[in-house]
PDB file of N, CA and C in Angstrom:
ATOM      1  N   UNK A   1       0.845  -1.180   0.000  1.00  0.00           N
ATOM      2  CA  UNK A   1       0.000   0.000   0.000  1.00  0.00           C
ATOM      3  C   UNK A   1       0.890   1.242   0.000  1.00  0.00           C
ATOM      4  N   UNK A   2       0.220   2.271  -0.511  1.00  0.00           N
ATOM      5  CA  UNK A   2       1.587   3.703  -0.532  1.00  0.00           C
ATOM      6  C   UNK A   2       0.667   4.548   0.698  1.00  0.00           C
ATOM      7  N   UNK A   3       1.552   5.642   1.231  1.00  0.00           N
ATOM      8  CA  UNK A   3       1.975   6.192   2.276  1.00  0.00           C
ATOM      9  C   UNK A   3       0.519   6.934   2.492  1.00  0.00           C
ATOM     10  N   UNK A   4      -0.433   7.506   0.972  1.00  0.00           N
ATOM     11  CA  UNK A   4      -1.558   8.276   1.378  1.00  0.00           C
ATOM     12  C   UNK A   4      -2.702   7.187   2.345  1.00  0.00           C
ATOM     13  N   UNK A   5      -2.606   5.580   1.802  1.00  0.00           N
ATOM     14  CA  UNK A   5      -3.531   5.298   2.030  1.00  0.00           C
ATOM     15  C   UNK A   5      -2.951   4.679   3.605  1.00  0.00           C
ATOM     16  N   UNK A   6      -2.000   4.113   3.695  1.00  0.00           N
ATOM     17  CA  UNK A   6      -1.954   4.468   4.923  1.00  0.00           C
ATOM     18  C   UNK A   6      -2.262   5.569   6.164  1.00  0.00           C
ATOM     19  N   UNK A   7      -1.871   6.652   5.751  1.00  0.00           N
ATOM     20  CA  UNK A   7      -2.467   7.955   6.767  1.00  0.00           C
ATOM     21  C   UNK A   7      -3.572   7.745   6.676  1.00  0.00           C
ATOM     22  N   UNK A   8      -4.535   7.644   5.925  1.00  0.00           N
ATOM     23  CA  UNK A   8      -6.091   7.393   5.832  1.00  0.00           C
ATOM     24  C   UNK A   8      -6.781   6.458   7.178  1.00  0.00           C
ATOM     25  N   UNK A   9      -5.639   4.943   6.931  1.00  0.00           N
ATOM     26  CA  UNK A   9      -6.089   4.096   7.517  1.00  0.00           C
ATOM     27  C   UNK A   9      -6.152   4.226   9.010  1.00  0.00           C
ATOM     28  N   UNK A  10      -4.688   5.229   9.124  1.00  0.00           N
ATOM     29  CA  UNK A  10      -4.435   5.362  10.701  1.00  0.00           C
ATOM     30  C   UNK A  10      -5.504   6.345  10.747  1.00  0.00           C
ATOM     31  N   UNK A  11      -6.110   7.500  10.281  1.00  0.00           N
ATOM     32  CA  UNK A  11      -6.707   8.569  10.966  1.00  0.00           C
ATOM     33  C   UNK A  11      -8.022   8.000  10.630  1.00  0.00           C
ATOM     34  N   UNK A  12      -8.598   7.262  10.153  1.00  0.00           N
ATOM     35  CA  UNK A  12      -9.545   6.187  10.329  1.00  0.00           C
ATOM     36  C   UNK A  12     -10.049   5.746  11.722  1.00  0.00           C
ATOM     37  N   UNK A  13      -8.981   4.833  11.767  1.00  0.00           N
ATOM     38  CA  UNK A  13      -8.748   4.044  13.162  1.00  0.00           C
ATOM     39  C   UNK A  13      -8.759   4.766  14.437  1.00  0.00           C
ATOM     40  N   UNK A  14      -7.910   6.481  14.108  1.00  0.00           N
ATOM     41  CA  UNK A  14      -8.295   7.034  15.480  1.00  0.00           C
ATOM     42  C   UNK A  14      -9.362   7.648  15.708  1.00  0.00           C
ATOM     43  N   UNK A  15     -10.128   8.144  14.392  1.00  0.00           N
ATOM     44  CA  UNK A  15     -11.748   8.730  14.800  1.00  0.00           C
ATOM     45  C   UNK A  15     -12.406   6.981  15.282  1.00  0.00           C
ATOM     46  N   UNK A  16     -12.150   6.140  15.097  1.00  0.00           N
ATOM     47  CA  UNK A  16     -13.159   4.852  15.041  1.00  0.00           C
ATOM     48  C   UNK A  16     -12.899   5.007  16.895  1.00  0.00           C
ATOM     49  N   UNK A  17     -11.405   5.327  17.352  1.00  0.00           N
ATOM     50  CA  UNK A  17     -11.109   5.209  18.751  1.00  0.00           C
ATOM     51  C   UNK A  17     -11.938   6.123  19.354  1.00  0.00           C
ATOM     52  N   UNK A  18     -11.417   7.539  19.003  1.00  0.00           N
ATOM     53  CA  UNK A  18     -12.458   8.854  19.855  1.00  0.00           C
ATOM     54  C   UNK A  18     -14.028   8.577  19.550  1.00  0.00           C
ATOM     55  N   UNK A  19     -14.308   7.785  18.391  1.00  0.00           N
ATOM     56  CA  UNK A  19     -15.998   8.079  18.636  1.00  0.00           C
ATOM     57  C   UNK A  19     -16.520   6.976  19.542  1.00  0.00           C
ATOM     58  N   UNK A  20     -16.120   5.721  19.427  1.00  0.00           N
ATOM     59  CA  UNK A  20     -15.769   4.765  20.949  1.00  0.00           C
ATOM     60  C   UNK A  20     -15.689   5.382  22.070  1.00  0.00           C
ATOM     61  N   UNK A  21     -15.091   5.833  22.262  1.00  0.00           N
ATOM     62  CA  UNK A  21     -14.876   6.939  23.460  1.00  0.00           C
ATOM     63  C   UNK A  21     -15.619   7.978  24.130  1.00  0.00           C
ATOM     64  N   UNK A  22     -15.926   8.421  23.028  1.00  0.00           N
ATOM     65  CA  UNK A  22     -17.162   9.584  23.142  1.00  0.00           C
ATOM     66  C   UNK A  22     -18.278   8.925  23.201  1.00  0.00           C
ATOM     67  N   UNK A  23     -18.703   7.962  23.091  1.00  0.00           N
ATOM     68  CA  UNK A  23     -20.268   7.305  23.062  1.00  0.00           C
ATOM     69  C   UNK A  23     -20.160   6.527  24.074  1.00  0.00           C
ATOM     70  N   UNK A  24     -19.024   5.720  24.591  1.00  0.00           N
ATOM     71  CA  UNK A  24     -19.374   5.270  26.481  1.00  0.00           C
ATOM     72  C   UNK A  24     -19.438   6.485  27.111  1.00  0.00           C
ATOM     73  N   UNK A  25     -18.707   8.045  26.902  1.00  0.00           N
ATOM     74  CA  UNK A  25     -18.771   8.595  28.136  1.00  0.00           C
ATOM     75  C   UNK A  25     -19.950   9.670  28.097  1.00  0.00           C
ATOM     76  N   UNK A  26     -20.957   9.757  26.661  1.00  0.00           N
ATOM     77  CA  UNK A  26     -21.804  10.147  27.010  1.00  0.00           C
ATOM     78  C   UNK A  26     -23.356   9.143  27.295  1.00  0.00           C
ATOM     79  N   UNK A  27     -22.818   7.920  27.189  1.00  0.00           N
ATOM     80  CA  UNK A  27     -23.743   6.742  27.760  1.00  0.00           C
ATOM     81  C   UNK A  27     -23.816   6.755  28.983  1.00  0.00           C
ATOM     82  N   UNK A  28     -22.499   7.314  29.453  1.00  0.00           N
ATOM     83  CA  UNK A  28     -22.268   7.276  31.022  1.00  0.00           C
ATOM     84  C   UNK A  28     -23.349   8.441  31.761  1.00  0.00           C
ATOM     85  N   UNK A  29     -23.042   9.380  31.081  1.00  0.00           N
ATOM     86  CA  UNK A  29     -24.026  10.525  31.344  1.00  0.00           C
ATOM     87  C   UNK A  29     -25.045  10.494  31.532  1.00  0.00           C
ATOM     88  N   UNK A  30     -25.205   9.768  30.634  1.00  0.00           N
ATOM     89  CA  UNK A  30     -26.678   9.161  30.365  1.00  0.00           C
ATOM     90  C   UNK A  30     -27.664   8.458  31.502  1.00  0.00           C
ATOM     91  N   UNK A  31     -26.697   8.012  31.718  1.00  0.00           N
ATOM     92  CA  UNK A  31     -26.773   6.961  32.874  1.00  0.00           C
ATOM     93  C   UNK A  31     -27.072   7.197  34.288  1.00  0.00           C
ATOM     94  N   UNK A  32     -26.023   8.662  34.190  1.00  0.00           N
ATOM     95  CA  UNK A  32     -26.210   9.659  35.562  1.00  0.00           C
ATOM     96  C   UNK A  32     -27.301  10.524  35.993  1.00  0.00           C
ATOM     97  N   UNK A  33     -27.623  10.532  34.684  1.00  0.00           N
ATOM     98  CA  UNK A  33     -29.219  11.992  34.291  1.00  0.00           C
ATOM     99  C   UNK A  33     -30.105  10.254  34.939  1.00  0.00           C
ATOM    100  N   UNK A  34     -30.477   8.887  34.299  1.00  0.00           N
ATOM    101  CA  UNK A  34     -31.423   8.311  34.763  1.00  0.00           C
ATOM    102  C   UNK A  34     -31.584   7.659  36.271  1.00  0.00           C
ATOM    103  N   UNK A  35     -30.776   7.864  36.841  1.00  0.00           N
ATOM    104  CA  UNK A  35     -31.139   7.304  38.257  1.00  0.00           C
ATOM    105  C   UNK A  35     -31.213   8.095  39.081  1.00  0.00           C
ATOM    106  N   UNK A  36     -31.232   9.225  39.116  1.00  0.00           N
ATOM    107  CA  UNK A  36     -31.469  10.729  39.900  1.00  0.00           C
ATOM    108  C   UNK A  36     -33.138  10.562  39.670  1.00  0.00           C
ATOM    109  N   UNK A  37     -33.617  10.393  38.133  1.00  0.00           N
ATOM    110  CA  UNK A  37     -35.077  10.439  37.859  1.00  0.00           C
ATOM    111  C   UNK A  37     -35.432   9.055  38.278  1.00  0.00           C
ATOM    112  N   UNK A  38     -35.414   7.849  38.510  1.00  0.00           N
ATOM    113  CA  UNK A  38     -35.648   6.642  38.880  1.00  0.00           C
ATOM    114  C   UNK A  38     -36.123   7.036  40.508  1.00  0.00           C
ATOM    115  N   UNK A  39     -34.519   7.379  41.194  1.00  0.00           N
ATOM    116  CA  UNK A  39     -34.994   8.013  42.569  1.00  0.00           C
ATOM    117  C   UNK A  39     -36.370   8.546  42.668  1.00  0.00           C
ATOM    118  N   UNK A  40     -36.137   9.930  41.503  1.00  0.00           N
ATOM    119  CA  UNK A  40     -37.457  10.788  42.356  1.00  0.00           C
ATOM    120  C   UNK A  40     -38.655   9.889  42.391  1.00  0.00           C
ATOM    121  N   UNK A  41     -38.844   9.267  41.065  1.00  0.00           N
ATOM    122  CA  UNK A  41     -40.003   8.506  40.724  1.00  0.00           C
ATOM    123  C   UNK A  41     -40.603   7.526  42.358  1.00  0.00           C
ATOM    124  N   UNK A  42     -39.341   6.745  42.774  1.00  0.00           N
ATOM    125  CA  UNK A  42     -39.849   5.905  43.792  1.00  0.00           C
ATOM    126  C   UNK A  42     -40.207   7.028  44.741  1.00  0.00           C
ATOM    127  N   UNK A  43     -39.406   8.003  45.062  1.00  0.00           N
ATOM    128  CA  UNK A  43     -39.659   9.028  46.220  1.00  0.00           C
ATOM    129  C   UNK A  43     -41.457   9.387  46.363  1.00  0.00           C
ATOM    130  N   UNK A  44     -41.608   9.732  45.085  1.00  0.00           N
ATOM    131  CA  UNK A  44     -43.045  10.249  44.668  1.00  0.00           C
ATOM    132  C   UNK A  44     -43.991   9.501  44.915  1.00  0.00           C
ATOM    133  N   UNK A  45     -43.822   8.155  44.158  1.00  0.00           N
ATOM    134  CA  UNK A  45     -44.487   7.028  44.597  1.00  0.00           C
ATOM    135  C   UNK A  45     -44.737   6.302  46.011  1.00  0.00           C
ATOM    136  N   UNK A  46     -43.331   6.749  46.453  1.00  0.00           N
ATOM    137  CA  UNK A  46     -44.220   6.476  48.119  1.00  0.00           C
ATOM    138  C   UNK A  46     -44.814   7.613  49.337  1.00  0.00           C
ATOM    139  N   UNK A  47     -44.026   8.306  48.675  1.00  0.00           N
ATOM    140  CA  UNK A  47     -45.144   9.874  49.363  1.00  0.00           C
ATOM    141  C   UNK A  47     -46.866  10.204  49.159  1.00  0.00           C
ATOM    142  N   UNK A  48     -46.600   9.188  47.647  1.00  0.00           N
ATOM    143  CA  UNK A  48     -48.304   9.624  47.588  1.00  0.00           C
ATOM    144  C   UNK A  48     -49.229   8.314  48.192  1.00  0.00           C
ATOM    145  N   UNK A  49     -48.099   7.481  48.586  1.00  0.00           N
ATOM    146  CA  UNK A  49     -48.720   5.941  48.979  1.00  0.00           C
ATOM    147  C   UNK A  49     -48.778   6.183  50.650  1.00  0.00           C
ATOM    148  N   UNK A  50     -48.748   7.120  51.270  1.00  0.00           N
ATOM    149  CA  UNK A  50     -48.927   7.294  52.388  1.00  0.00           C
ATOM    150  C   UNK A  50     -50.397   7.423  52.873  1.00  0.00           C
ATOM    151  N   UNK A  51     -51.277   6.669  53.951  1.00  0.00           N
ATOM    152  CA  UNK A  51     -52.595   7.186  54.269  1.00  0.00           C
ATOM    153  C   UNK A  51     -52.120   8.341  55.115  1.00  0.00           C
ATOM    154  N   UNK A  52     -52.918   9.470  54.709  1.00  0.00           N
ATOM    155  CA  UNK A  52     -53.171  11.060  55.743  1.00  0.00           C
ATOM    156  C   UNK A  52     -53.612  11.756  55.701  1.00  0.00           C
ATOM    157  N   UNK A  53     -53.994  12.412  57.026  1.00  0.00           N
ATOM    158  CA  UNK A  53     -55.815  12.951  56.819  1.00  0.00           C
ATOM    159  C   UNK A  53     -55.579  14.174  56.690  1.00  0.00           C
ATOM    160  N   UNK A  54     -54.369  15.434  56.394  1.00  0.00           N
ATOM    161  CA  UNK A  54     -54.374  16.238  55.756  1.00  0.00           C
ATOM    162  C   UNK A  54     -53.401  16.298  54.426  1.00  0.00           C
ATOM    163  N   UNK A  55     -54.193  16.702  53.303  1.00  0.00           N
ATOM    164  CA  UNK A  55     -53.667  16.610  52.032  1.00  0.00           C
ATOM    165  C   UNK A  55     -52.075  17.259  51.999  1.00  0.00           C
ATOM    166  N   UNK A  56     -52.460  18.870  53.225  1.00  0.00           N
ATOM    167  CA  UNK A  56     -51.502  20.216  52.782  1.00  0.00           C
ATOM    168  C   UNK A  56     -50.208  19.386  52.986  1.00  0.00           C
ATOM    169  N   UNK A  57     -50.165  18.342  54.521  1.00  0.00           N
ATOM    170  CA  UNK A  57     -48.864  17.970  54.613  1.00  0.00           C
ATOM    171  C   UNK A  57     -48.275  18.276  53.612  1.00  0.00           C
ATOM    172  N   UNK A  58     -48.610  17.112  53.014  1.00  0.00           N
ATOM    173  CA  UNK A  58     -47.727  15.930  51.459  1.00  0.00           C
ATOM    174  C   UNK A  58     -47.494  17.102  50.399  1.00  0.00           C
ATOM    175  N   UNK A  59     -47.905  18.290  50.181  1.00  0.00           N
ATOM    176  CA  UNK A  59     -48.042  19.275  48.797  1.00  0.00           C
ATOM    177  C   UNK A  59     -46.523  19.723  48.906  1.00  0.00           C
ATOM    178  N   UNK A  60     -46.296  20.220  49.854  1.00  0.00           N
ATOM    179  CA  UNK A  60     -44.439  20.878  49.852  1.00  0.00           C
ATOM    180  C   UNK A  60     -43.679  19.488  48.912  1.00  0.00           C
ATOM    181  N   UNK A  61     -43.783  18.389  50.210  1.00  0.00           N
ATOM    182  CA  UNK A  61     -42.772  17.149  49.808  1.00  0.00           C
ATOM    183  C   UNK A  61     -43.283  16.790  48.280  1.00  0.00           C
ATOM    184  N   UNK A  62     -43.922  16.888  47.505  1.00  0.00           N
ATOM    185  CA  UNK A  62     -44.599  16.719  46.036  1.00  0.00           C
ATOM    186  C   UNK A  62     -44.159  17.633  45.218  1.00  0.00           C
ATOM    187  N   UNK A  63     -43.815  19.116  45.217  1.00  0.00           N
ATOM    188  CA  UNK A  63     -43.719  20.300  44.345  1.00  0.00           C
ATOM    189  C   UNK A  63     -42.366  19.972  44.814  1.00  0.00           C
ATOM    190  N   UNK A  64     -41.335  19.350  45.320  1.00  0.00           N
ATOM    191  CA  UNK A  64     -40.119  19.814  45.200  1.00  0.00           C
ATOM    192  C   UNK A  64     -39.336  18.599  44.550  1.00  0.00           C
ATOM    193  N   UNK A  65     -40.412  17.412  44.799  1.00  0.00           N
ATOM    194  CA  UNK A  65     -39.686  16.481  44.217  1.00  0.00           C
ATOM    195  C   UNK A  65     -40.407  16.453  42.510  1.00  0.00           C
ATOM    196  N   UNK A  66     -41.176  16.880  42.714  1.00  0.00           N
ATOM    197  CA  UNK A  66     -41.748  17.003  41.233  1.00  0.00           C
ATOM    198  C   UNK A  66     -41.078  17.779  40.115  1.00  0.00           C
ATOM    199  N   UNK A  67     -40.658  19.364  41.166  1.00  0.00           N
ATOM    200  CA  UNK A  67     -39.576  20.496  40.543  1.00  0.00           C
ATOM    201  C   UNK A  67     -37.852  19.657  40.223  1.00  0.00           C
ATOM    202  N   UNK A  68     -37.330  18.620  41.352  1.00  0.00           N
ATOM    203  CA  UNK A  68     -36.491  18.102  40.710  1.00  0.00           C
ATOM    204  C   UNK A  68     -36.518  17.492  39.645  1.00  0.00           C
ATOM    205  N   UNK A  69     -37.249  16.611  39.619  1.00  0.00           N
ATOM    206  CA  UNK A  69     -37.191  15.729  38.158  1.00  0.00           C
ATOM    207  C   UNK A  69     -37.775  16.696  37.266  1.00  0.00           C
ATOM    208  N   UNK A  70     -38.503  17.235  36.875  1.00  0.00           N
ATOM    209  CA  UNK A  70     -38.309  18.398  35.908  1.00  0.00           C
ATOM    210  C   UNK A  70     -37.323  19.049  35.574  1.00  0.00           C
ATOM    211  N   UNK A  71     -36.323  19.426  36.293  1.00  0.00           N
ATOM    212  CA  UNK A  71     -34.856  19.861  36.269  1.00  0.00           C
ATOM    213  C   UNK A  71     -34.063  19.042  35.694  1.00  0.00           C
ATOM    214  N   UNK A  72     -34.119  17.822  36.210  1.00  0.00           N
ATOM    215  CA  UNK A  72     -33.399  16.692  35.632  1.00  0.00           C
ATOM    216  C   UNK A  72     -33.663  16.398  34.187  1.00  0.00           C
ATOM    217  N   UNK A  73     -34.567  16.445  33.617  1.00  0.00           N
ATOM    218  CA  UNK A  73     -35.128  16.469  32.490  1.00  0.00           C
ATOM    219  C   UNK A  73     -34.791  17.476  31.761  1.00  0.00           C
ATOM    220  N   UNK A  74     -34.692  18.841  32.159  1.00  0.00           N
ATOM    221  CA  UNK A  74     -34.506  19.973  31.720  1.00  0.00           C
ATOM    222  C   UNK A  74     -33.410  19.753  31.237  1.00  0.00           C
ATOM    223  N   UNK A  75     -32.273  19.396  32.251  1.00  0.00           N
ATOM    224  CA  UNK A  75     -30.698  19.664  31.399  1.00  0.00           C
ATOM    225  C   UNK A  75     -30.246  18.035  30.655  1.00  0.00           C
ATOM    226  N   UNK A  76     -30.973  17.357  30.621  1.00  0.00           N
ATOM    227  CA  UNK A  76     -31.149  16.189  29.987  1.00  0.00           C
ATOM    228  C   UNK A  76     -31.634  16.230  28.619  1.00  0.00           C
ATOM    229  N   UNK A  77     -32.456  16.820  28.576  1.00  0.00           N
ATOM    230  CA  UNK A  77     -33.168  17.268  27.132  1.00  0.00           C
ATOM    231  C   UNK A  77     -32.137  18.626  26.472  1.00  0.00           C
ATOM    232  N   UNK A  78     -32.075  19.342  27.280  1.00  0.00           N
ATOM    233  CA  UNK A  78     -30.959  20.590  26.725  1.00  0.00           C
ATOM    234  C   UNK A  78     -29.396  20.070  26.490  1.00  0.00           C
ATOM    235  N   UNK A  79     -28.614  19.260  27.120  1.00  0.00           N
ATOM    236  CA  UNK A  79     -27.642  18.737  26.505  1.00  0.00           C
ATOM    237  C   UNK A  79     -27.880  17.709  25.713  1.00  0.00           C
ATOM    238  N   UNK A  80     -28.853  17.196  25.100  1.00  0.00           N
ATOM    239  CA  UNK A  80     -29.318  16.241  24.102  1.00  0.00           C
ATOM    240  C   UNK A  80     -28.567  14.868  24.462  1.00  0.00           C
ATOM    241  N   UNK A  81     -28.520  14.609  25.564  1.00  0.00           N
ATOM    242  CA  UNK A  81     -27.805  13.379  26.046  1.00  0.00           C
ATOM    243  C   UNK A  81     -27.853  12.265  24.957  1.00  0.00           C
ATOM    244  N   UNK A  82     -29.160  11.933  24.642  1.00  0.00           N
ATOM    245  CA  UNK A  82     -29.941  11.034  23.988  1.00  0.00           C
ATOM    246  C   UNK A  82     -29.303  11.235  22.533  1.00  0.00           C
ATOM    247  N   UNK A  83     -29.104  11.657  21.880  1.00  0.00           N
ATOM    248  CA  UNK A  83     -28.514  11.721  20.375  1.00  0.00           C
ATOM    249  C   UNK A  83     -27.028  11.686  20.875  1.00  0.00           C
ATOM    250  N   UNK A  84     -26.147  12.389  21.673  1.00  0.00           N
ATOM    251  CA  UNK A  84     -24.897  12.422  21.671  1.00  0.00           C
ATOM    252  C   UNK A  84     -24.340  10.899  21.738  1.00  0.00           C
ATOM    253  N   UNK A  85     -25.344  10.161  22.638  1.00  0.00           N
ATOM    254  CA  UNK A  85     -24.756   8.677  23.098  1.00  0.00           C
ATOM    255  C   UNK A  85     -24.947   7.939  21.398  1.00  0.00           C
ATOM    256  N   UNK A  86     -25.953   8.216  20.528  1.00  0.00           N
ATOM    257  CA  UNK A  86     -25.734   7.570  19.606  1.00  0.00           C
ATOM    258  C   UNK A  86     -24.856   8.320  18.246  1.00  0.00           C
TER     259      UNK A  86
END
């Protein structure tokens, strides 16, 4: 083989490395944004699984865990996690 198609092959091989690279560590991310939202989900789910005879308690503990995972979502959807990993 002559010397162009070699350089080809190597700078080939190293985008094939960095995009390897780049797609576990924004899988990883990925990964980090979903169990923050998994959390809230169970959090929510057992706050509202509580019997109690005033509603107001439970409304604080609900709007803040509700406001997190919305957040979480927020910069989840705004860094496009989801397309970067693929």
């Amino acid at each position: 083989m002559d010397e162009r198609t070699i350089r080809l092959l190597d700078k080939c091989e190293a985008m094939s490395l960095l995009s390897s690279k780049r797609s576990s560590h924004w899988s990883f991310i990925k990964l980090l944004f979903q169990i923050p939202l998994i959390m809230t989900s169970s959090i929510m789910y057992v706050l509202n699984s509580f019997e109690r005879e005033g509603e107001n308690k439970m409304r604080i503990p609900n709007v803040v865990v509700n406001g997190c995972s919305a957040l979480i979502l927020f910069l989840q959807n705004n860094l496009k996690v989801a397309e970067k990993v693929e």
